[in-house]
C-alpha atoms as a PDB file:
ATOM      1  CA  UNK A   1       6.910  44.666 -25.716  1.00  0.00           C
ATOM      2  CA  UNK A   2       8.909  41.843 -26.979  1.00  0.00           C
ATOM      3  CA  UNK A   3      10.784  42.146 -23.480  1.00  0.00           C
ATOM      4  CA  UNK A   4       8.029  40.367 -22.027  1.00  0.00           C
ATOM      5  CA  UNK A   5       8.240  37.067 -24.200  1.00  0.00           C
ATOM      6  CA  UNK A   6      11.521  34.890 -23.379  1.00  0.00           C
ATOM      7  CA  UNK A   7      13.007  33.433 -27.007  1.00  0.00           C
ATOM      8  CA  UNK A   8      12.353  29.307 -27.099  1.00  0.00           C
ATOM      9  CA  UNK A   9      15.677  27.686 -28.040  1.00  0.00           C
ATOM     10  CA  UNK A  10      15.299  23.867 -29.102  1.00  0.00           C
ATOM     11  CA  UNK A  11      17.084  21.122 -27.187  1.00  0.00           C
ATOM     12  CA  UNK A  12      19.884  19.492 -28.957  1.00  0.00           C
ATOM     13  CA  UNK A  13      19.864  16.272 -31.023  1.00  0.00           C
ATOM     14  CA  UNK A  14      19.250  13.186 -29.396  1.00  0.00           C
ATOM     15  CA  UNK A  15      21.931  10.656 -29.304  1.00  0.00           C
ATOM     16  CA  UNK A  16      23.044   7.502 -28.157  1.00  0.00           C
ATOM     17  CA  UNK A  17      23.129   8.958 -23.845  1.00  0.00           C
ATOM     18  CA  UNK A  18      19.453   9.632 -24.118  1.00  0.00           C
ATOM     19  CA  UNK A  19      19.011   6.374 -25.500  1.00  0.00           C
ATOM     20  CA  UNK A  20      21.094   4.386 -22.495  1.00  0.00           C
ATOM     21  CA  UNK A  21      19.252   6.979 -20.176  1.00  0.00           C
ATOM     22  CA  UNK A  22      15.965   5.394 -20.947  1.00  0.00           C
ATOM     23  CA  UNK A  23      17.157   1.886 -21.051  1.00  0.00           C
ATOM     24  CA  UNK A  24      18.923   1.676 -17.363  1.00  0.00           C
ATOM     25  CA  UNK A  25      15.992   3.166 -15.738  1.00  0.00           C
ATOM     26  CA  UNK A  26      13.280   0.342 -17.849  1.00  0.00           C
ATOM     27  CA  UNK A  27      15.949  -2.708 -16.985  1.00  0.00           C
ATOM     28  CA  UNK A  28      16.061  -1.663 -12.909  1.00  0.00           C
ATOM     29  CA  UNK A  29      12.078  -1.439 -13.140  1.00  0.00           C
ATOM     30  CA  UNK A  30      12.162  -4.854 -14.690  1.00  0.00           C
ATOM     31  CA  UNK A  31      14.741  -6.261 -12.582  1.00  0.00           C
ATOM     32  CA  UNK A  32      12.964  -4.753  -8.998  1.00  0.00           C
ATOM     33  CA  UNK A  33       9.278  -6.559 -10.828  1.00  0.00           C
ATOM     34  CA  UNK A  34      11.313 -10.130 -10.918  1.00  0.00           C
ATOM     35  CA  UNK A  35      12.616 -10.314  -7.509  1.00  0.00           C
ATOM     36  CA  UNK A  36       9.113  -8.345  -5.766  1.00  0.00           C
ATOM     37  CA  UNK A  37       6.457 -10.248  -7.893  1.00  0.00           C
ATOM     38  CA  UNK A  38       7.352 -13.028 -10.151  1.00  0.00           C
ATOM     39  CA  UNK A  39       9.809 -15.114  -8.225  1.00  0.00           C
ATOM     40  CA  UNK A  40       7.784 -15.765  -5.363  1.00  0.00           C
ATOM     41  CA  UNK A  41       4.814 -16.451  -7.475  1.00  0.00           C
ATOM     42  CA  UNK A  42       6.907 -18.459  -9.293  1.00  0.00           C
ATOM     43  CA  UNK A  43       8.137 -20.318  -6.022  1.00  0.00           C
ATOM     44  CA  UNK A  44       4.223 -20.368  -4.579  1.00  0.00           C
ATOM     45  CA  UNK A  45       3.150 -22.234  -7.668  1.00  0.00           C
ATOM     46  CA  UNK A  46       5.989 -24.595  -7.502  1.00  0.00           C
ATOM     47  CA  UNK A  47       5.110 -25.410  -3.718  1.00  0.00           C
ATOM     48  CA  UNK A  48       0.939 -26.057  -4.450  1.00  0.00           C
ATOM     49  CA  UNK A  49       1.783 -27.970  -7.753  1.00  0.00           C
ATOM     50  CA  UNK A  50       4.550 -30.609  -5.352  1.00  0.00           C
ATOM     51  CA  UNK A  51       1.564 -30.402  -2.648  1.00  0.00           C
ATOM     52  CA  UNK A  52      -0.862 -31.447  -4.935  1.00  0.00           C
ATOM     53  CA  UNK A  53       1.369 -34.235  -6.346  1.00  0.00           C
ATOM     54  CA  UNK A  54       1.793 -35.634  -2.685  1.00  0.00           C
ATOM     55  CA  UNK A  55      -1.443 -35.992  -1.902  1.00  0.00           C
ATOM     56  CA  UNK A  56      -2.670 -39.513  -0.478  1.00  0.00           C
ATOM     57  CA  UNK A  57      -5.870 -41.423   0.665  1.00  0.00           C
ATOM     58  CA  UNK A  58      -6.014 -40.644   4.385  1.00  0.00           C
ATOM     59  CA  UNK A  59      -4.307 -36.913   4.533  1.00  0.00           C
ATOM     60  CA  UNK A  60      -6.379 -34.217   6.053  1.00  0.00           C
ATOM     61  CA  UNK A  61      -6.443 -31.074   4.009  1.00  0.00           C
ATOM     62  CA  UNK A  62      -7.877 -27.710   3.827  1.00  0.00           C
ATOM     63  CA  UNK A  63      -9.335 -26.221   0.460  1.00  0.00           C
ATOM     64  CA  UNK A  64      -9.376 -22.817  -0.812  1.00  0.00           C
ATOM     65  CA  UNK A  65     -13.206 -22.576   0.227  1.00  0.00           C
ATOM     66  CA  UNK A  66     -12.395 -23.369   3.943  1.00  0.00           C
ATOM     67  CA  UNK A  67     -13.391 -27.197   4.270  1.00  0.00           C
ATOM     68  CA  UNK A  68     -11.620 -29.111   6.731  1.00  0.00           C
ATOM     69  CA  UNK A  69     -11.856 -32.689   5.148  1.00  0.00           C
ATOM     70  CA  UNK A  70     -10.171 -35.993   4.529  1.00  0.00           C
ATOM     71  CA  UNK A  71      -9.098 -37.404   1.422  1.00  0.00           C
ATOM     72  CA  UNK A  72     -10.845 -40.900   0.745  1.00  0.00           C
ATOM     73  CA  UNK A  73      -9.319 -41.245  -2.998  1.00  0.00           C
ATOM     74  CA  UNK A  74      -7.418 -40.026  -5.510  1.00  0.00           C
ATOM     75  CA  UNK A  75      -7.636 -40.058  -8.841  1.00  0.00           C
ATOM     76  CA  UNK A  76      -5.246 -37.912 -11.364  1.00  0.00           C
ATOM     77  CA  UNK A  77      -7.627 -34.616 -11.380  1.00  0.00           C
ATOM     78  CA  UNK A  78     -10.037 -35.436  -8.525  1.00  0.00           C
ATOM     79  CA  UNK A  79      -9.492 -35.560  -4.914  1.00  0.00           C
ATOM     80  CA  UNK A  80     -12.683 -37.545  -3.204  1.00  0.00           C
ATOM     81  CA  UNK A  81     -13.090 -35.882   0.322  1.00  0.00           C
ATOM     82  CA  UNK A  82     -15.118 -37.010   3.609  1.00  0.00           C
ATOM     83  CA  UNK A  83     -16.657 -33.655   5.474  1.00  0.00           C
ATOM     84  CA  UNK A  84     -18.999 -36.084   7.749  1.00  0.00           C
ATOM     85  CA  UNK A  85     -19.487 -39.315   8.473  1.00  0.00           C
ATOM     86  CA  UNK A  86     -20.596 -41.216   5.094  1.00  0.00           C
ATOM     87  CA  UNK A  87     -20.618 -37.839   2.959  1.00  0.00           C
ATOM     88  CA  UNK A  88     -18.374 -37.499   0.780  1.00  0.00           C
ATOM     89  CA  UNK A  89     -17.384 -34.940  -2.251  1.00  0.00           C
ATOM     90  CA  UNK A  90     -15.207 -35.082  -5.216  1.00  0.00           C
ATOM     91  CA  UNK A  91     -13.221 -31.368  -6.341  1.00  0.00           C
ATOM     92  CA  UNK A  92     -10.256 -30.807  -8.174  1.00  0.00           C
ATOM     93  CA  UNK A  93      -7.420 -31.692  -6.470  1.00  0.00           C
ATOM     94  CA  UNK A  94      -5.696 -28.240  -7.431  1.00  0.00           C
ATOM     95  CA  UNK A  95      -8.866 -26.726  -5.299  1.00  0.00           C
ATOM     96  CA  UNK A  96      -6.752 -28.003  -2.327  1.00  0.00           C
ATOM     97  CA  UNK A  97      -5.437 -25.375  -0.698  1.00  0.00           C
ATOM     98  CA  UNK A  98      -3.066 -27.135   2.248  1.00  0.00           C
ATOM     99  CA  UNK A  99      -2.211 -30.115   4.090  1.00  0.00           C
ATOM    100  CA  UNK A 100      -2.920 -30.258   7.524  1.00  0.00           C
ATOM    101  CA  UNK A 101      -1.399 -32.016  10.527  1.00  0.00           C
ATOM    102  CA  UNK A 102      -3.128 -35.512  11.645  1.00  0.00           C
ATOM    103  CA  UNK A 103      -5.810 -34.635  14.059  1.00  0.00           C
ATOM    104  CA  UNK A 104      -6.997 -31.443  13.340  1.00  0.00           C
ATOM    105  CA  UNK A 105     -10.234 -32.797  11.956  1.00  0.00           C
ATOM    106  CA  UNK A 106     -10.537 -33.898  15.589  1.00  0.00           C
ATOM    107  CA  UNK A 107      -9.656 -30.962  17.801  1.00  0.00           C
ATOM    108  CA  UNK A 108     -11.782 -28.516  15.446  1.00  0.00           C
END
């Protein structure tokens, strides 16, 4: 019966190609992550943190909760924004999602 049951031979010793095996595969992975997820986060950030730096009295701007508005003041964390006629809010300005063109308060 012993026919029926193959022998089990162990592997040889690991060495230093295993170890470079698992290390060029891990470095690729990391290297693929970079350039597909944390550069152009990297780059988004950068572009909302030189928006929020330009921001002036009289720019209209869009927030991240959809309100079309105009900035009345700023101050260095708060934004002061007109959504009517004589009412006004005050957010964060890092709330501020874009800048729109001149007008579009207007045409909307």
């Amino acid at each position: 019966m012993n026919f029926l049951i193959s022998n089990a031979y162990g592997q040889g010793a690991a060495g230093a190609a295993d170890t470079f095996g698992f290390l060029l595969p891990m470095a690729a992975i990391f290297i693929v992550f970079y350039f597909l997820l944390i550069r152009p986060q990297q780059k988004r950030q950068k572009a909302h943190v030189e928006l929020v730096q330009a921001l002036s009295a009289g720019d209209e701007v869009m927030t991240t909760g959809g309100l079309l508005s105009k900035v009345t003041a700023v101050s260095e964390h708060y934004a002061t924004l007109e959504i009517a006629k004589d009412v006004e809010i005050k957010i964060q300005k890092s709330s501020i999602s874009a800048i729109v063109p001149k007008g579009t308060i207007d045409a909307a």
